[in-house]
PDB file of N, CA and C in Angstrom:
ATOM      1  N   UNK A   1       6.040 -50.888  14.414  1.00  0.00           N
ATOM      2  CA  UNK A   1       5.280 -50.502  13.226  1.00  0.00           C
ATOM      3  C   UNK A   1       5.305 -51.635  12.217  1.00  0.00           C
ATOM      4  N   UNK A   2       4.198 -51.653  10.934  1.00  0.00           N
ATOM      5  CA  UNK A   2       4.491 -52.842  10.251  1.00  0.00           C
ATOM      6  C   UNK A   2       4.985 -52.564   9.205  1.00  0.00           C
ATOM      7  N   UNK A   3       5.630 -53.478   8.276  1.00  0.00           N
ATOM      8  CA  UNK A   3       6.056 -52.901   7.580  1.00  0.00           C
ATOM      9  C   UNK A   3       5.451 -53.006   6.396  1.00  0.00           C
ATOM     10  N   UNK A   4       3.820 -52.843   6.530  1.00  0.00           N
ATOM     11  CA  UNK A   4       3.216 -52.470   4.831  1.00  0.00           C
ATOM     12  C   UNK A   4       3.326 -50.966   4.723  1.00  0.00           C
ATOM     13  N   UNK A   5       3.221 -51.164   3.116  1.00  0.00           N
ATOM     14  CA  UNK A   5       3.728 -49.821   2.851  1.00  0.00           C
ATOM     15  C   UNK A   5       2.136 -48.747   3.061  1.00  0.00           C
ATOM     16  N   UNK A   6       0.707 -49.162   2.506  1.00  0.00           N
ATOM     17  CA  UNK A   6      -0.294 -48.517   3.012  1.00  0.00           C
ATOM     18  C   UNK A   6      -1.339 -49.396   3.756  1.00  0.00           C
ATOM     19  N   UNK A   7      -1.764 -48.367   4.745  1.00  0.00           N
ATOM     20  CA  UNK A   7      -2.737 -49.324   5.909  1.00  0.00           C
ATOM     21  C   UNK A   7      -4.161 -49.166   5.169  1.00  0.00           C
ATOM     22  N   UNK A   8      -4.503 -50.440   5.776  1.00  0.00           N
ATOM     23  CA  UNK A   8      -5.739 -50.718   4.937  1.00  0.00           C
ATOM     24  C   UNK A   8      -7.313 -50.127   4.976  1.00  0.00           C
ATOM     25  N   UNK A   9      -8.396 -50.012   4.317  1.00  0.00           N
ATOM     26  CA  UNK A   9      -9.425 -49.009   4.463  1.00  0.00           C
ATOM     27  C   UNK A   9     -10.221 -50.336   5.580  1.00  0.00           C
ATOM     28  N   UNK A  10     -10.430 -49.242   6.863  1.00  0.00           N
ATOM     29  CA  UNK A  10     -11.496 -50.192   8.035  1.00  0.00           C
ATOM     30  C   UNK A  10     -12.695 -49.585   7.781  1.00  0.00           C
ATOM     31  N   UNK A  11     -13.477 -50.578   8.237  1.00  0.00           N
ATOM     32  CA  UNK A  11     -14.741 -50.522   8.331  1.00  0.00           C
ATOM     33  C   UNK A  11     -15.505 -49.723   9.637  1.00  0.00           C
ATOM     34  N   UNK A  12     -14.198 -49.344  10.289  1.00  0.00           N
ATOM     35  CA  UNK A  12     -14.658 -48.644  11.713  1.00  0.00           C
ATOM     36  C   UNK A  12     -14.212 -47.376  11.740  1.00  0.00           C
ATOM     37  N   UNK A  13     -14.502 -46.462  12.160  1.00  0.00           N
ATOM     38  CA  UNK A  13     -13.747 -45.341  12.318  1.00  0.00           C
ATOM     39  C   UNK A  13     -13.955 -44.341  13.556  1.00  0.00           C
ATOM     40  N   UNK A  14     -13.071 -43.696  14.368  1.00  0.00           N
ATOM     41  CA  UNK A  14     -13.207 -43.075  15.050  1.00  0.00           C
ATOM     42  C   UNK A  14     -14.277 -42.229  15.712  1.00  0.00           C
ATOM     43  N   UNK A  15     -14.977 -42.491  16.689  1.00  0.00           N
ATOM     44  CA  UNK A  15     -16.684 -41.691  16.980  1.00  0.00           C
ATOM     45  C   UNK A  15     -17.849 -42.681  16.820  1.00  0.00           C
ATOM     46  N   UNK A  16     -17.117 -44.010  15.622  1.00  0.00           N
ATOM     47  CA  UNK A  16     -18.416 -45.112  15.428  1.00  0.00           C
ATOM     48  C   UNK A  16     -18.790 -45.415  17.061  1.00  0.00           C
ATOM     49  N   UNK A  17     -20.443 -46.054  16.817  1.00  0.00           N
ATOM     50  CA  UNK A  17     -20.662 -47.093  18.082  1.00  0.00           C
ATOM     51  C   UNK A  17     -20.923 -48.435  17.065  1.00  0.00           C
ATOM     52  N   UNK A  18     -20.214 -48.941  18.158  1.00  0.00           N
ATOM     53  CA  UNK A  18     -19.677 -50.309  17.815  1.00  0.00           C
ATOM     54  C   UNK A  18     -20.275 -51.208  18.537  1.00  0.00           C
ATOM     55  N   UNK A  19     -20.471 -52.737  18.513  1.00  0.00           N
ATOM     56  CA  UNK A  19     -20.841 -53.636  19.409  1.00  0.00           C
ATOM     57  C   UNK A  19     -19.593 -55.006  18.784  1.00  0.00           C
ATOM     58  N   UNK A  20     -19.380 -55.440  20.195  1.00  0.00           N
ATOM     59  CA  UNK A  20     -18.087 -56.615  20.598  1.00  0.00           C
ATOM     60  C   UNK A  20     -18.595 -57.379  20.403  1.00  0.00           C
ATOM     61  N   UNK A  21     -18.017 -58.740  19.244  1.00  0.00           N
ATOM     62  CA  UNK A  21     -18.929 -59.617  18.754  1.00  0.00           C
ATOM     63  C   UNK A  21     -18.043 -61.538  18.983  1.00  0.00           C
ATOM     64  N   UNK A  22     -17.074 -61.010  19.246  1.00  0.00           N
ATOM     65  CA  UNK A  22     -16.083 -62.225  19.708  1.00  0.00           C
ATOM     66  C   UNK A  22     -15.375 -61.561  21.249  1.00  0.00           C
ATOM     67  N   UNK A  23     -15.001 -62.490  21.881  1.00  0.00           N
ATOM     68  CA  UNK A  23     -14.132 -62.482  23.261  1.00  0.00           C
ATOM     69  C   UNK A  23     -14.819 -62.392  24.277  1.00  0.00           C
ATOM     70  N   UNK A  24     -14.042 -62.010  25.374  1.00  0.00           N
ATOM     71  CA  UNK A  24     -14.291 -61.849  27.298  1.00  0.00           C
ATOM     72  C   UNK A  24     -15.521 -61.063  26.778  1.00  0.00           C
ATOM     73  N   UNK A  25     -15.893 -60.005  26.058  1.00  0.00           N
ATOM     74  CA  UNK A  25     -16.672 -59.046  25.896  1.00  0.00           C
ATOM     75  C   UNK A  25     -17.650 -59.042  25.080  1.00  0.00           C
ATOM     76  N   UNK A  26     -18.282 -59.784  24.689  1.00  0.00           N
ATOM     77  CA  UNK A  26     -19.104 -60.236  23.598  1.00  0.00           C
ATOM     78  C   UNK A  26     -20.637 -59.783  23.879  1.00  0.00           C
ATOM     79  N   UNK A  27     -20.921 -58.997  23.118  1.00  0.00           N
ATOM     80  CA  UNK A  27     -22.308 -58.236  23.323  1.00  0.00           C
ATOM     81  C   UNK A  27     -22.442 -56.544  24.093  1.00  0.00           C
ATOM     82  N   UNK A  28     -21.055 -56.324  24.349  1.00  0.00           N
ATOM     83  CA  UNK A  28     -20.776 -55.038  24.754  1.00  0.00           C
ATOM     84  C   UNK A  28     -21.031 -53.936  24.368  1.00  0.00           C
ATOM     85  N   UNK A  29     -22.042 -53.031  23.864  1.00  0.00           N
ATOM     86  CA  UNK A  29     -21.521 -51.850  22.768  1.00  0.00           C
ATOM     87  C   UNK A  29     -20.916 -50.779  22.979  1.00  0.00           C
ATOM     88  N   UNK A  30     -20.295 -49.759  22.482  1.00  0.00           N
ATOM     89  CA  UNK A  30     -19.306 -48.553  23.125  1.00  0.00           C
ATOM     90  C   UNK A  30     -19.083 -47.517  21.747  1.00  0.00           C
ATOM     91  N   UNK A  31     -18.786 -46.583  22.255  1.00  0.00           N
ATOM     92  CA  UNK A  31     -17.790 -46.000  21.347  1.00  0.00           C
ATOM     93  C   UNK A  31     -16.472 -46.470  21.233  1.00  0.00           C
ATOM     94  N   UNK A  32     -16.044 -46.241  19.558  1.00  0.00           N
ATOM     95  CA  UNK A  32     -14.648 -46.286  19.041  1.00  0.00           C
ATOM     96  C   UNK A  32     -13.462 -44.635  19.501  1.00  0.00           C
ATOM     97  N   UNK A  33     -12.936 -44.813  20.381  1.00  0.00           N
ATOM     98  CA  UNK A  33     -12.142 -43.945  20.619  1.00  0.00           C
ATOM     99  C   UNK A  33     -11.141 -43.914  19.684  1.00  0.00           C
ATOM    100  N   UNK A  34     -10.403 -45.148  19.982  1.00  0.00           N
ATOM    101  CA  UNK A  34      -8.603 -44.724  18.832  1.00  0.00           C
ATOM    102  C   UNK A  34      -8.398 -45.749  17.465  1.00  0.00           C
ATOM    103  N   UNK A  35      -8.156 -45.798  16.573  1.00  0.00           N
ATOM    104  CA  UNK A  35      -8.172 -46.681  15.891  1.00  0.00           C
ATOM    105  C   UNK A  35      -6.776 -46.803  15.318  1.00  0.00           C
ATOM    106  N   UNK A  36      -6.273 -48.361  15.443  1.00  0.00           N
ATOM    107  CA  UNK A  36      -4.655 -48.115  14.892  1.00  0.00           C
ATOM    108  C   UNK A  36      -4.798 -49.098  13.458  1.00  0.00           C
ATOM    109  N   UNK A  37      -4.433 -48.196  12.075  1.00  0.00           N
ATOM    110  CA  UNK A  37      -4.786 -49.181  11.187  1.00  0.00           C
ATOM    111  C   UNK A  37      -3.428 -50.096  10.965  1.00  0.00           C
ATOM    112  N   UNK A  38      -2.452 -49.782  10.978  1.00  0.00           N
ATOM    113  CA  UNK A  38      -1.160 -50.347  10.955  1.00  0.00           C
ATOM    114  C   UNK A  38      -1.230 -51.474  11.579  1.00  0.00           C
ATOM    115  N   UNK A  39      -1.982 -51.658  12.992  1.00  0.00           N
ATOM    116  CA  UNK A  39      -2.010 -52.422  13.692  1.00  0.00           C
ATOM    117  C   UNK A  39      -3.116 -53.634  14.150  1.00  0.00           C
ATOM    118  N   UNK A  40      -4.392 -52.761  13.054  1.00  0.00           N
ATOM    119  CA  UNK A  40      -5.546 -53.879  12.687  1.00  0.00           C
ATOM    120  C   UNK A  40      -6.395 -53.662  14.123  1.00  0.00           C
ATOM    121  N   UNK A  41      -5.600 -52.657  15.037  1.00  0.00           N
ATOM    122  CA  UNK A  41      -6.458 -52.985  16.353  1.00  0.00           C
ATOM    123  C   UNK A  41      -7.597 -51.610  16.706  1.00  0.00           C
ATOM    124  N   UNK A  42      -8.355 -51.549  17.730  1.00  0.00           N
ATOM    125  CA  UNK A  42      -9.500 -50.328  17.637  1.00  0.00           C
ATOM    126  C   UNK A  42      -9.525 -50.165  19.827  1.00  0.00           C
ATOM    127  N   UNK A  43      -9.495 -49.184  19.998  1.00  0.00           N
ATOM    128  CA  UNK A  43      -9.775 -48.734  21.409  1.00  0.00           C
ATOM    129  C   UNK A  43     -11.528 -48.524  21.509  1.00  0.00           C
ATOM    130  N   UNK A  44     -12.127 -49.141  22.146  1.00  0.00           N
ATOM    131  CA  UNK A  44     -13.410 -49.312  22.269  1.00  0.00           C
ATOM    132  C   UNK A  44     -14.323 -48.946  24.266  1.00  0.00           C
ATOM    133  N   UNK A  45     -14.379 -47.827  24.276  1.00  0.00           N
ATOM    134  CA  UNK A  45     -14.976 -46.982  25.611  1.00  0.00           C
ATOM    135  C   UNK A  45     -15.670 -48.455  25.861  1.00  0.00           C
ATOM    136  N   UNK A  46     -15.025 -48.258  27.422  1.00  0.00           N
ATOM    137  CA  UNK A  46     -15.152 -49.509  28.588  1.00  0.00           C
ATOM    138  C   UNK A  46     -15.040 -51.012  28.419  1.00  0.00           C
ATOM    139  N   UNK A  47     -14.044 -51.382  27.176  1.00  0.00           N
ATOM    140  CA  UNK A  47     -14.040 -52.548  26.320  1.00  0.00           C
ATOM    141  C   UNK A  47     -12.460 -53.012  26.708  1.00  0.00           C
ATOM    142  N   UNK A  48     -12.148 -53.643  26.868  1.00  0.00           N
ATOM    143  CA  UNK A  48     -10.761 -54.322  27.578  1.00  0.00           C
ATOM    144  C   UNK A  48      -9.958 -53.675  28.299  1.00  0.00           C
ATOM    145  N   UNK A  49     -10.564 -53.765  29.624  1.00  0.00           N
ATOM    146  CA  UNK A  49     -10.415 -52.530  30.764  1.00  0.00           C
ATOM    147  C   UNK A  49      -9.200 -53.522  31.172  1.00  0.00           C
ATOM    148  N   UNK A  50      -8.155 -52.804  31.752  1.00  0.00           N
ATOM    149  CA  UNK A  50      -6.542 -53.344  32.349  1.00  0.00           C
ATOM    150  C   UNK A  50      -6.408 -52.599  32.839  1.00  0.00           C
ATOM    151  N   UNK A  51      -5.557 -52.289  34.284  1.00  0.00           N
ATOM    152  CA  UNK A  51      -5.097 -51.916  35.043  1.00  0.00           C
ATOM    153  C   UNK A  51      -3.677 -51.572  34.835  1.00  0.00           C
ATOM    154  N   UNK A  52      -3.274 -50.232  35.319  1.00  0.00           N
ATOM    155  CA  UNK A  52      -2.354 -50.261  34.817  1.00  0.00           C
ATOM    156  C   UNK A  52      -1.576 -48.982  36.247  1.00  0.00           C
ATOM    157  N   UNK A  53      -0.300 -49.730  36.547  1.00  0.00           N
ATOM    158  CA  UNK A  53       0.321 -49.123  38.063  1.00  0.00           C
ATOM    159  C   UNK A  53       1.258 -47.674  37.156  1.00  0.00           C
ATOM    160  N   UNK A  54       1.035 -46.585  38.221  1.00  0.00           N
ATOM    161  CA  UNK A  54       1.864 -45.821  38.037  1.00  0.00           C
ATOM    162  C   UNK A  54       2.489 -45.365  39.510  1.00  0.00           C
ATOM    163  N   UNK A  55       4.063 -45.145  39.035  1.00  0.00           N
ATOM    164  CA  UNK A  55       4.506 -44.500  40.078  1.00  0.00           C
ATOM    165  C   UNK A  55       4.524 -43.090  40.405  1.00  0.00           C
ATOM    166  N   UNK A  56       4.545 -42.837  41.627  1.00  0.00           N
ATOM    167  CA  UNK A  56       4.630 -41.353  41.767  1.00  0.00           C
ATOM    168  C   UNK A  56       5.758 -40.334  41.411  1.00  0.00           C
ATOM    169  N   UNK A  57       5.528 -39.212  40.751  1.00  0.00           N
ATOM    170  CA  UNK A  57       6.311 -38.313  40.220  1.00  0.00           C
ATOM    171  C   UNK A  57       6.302 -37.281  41.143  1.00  0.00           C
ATOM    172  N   UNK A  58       6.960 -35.843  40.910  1.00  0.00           N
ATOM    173  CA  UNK A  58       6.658 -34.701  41.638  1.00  0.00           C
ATOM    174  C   UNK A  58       5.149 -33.742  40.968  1.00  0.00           C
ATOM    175  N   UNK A  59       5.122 -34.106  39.863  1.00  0.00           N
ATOM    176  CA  UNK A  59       3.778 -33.474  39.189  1.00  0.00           C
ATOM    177  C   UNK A  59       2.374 -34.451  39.478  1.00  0.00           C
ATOM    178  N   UNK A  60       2.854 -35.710  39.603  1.00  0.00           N
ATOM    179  CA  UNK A  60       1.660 -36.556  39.470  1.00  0.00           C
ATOM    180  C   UNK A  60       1.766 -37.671  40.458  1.00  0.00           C
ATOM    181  N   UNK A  61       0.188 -37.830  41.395  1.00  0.00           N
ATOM    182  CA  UNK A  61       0.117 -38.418  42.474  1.00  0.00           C
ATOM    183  C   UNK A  61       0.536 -40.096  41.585  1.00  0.00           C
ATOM    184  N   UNK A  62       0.885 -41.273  42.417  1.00  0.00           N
ATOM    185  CA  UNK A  62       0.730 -42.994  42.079  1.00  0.00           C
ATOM    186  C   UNK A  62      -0.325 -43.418  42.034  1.00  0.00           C
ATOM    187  N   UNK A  63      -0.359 -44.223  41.759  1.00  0.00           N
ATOM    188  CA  UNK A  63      -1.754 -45.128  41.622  1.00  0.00           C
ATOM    189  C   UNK A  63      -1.970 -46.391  41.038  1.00  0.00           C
ATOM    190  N   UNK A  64      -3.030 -46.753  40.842  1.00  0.00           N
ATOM    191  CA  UNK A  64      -3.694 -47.932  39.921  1.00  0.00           C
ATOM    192  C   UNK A  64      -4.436 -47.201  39.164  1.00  0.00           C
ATOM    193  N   UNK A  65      -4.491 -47.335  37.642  1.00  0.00           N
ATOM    194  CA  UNK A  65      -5.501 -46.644  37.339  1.00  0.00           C
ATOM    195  C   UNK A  65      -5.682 -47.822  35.619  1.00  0.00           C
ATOM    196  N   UNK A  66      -7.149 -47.439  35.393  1.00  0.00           N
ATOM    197  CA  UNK A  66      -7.745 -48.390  34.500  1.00  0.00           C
ATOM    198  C   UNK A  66      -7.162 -47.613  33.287  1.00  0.00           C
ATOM    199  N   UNK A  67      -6.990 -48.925  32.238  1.00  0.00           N
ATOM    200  CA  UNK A  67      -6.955 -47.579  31.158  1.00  0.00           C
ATOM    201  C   UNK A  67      -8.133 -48.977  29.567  1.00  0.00           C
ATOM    202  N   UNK A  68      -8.152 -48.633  29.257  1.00  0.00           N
ATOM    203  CA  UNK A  68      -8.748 -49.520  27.647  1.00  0.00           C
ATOM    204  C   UNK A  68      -7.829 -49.697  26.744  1.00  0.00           C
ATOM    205  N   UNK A  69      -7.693 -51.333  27.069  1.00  0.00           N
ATOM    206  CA  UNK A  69      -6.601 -51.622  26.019  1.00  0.00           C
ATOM    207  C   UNK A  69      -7.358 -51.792  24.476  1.00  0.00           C
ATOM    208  N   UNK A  70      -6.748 -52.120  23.378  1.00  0.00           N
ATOM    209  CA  UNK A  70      -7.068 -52.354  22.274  1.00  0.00           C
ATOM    210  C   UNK A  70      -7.248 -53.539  22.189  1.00  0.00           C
ATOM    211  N   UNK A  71      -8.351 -54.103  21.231  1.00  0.00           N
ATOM    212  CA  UNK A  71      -8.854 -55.196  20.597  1.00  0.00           C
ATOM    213  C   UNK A  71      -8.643 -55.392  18.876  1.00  0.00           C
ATOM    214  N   UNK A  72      -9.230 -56.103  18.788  1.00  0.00           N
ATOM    215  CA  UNK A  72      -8.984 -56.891  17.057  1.00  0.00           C
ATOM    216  C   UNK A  72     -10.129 -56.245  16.596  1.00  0.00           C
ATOM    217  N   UNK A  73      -9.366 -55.392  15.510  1.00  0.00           N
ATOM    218  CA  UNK A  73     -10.904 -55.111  14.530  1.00  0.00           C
ATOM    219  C   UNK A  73     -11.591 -56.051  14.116  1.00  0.00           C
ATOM    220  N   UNK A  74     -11.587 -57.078  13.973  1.00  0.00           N
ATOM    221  CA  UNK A  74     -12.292 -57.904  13.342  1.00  0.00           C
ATOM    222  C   UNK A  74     -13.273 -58.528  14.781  1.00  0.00           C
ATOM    223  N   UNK A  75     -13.269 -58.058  15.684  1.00  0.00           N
ATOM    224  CA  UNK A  75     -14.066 -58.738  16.950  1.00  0.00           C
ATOM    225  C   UNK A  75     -15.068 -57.540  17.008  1.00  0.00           C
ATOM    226  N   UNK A  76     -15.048 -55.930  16.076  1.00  0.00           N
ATOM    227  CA  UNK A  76     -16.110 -55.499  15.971  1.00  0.00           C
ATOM    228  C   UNK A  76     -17.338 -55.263  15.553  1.00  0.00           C
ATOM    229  N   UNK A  77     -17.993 -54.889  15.226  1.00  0.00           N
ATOM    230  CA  UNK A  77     -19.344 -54.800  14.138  1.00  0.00           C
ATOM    231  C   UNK A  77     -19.718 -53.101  14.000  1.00  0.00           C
ATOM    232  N   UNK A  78     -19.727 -52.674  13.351  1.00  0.00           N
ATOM    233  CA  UNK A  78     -20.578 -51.117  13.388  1.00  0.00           C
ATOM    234  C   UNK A  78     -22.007 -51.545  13.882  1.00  0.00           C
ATOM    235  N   UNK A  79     -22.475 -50.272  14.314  1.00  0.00           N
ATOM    236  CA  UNK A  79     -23.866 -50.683  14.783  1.00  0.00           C
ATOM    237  C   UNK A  79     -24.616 -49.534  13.809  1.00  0.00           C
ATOM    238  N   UNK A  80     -25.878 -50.119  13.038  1.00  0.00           N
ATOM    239  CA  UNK A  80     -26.611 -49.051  12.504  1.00  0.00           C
ATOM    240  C   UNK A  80     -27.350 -47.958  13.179  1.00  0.00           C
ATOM    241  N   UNK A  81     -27.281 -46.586  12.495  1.00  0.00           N
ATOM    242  CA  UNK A  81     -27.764 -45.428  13.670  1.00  0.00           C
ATOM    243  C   UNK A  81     -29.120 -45.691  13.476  1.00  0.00           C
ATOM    244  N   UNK A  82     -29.897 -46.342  12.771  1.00  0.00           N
ATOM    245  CA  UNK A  82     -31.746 -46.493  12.657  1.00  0.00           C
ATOM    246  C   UNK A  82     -31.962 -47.500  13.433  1.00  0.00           C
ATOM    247  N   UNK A  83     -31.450 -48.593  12.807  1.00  0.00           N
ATOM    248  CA  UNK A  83     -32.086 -49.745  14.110  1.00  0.00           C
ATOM    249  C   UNK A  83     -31.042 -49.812  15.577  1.00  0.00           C
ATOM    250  N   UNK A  84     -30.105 -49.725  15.424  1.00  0.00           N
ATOM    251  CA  UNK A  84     -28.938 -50.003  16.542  1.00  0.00           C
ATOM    252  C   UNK A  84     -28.783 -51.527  16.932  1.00  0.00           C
ATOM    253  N   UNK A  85     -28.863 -52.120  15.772  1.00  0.00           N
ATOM    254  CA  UNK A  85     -28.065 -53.555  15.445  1.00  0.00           C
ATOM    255  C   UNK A  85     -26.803 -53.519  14.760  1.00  0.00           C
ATOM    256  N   UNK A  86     -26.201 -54.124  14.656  1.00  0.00           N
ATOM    257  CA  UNK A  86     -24.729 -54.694  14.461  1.00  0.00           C
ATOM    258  C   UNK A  86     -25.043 -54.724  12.940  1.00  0.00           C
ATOM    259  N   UNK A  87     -24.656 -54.097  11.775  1.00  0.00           N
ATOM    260  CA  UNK A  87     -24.613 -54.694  10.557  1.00  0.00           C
ATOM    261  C   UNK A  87     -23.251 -54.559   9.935  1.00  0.00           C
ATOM    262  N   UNK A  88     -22.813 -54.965   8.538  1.00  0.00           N
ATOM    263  CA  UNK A  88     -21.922 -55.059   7.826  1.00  0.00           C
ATOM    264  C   UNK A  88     -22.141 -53.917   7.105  1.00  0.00           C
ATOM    265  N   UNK A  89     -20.789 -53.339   6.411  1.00  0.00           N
ATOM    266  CA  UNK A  89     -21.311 -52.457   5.396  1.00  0.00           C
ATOM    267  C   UNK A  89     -20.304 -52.518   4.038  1.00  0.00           C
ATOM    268  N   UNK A  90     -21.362 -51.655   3.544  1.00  0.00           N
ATOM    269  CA  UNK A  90     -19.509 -51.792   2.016  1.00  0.00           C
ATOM    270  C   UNK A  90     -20.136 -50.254   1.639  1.00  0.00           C
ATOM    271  N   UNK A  91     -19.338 -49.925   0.644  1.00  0.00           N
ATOM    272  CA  UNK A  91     -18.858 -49.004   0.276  1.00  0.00           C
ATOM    273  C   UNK A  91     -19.442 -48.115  -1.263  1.00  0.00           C
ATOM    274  N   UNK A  92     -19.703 -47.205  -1.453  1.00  0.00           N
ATOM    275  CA  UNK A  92     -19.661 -46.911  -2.579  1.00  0.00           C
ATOM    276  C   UNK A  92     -19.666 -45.299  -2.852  1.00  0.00           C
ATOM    277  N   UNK A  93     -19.722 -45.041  -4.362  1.00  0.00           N
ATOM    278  CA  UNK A  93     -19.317 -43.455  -4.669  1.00  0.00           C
ATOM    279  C   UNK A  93     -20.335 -42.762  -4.853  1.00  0.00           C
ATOM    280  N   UNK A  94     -20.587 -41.784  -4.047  1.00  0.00           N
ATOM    281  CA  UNK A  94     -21.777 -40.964  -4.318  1.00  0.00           C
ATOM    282  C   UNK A  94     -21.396 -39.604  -4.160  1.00  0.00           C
ATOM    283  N   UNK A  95     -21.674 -39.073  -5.252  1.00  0.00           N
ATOM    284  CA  UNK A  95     -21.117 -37.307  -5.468  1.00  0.00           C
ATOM    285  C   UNK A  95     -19.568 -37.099  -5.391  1.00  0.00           C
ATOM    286  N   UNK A  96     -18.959 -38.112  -6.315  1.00  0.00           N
ATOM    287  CA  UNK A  96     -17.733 -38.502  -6.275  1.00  0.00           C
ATOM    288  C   UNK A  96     -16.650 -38.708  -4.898  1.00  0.00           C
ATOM    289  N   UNK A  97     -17.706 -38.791  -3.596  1.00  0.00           N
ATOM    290  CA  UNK A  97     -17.005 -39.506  -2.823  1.00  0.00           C
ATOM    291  C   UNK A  97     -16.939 -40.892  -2.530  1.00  0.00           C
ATOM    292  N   UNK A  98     -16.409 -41.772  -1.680  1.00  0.00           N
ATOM    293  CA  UNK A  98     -16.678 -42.702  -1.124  1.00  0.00           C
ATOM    294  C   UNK A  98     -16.959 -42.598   0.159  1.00  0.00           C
ATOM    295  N   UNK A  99     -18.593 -43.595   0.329  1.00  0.00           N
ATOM    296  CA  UNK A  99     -18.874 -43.183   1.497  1.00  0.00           C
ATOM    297  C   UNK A  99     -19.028 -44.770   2.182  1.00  0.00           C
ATOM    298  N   UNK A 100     -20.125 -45.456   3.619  1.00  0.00           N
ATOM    299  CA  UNK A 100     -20.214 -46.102   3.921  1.00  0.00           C
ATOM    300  C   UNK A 100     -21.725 -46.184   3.615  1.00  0.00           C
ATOM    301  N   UNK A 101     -22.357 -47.793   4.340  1.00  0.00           N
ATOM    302  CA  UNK A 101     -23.720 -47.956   3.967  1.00  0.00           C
ATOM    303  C   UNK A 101     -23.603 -49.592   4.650  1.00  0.00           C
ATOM    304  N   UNK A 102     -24.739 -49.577   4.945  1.00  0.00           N
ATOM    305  CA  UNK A 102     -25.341 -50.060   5.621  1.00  0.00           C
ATOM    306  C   UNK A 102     -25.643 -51.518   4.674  1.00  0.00           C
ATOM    307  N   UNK A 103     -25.092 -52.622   5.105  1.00  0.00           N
ATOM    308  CA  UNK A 103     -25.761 -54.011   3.725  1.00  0.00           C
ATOM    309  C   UNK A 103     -27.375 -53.943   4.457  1.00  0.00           C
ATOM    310  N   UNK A 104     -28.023 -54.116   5.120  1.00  0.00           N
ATOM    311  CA  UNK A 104     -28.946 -54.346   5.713  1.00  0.00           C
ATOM    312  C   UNK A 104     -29.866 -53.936   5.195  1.00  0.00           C
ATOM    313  N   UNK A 105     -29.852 -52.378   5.620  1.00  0.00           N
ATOM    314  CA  UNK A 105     -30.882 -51.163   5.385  1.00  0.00           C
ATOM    315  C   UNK A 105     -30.961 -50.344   4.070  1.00  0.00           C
ATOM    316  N   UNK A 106     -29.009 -50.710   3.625  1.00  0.00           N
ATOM    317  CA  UNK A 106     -28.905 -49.474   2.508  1.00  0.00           C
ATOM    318  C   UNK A 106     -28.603 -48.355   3.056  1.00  0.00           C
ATOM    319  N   UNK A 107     -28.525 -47.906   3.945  1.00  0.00           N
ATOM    320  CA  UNK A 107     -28.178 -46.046   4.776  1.00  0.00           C
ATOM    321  C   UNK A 107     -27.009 -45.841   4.818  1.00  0.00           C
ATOM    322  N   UNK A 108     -26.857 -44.703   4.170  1.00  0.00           N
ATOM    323  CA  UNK A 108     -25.673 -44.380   4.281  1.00  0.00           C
ATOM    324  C   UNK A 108     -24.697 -43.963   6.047  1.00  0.00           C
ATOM    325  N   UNK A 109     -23.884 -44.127   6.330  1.00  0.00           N
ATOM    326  CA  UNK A 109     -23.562 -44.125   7.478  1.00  0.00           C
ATOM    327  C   UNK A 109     -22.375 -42.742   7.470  1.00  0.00           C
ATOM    328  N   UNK A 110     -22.260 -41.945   8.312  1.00  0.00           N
ATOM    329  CA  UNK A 110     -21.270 -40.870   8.248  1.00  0.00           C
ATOM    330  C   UNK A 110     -20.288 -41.164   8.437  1.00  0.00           C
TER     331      UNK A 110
END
């Protein structure tokens, strides 16, 4: 664990579709499955696929089996739900929440 005391506000969040904009994977898009903010990193559906051996138990057969490792938030992009390009976004208060938005378009993003 790290040791800041609060993890920081991401730009990604759990359910986003995302597109891979640095690494092995560059141009990929997926869903955001897990997001670790402590750890700066994001689980991204079919995005740094590893293999990973298990042995056999009495409940559960062995195997090889794939699993999705985590990547660098910062190697992601949100993708806008109107066009479904990659944009940036920032932030602001509307109906005394804070929400997301789109620099591009302006849209607010859920």
């Amino acid at each position: 664990m790290s040791n800041k005391r609060f993890a920081p506000k991401l730009h990604v969040k759990k359910g986003d579709r995302v597109e891979v904009i640095a690494g092995a994977y560059k141009g990929r898009k997926g869903e955001v499955l897990e997001v670790f903010p402590a750890k700066g990193r994001v689980i991204v559906d079919g995005v740094n696929i590893r293999k990973k051996h298990n042995k056999p138990t009495q409940t559960s057969q062995g195997g090889i089996n794939e699993i999705n490792a985590p990547i660098h938030i910062s190697n992601v992009l949100l993708l806008d739900p109107k066009s479904g390009s990659g944009v940036r976004i920032g932030r602001k208060t509307v109906d005394g929440k804070s929400v997301r938005y789109s620099k591009k378009s302006g849209e607010i993003i859920g």
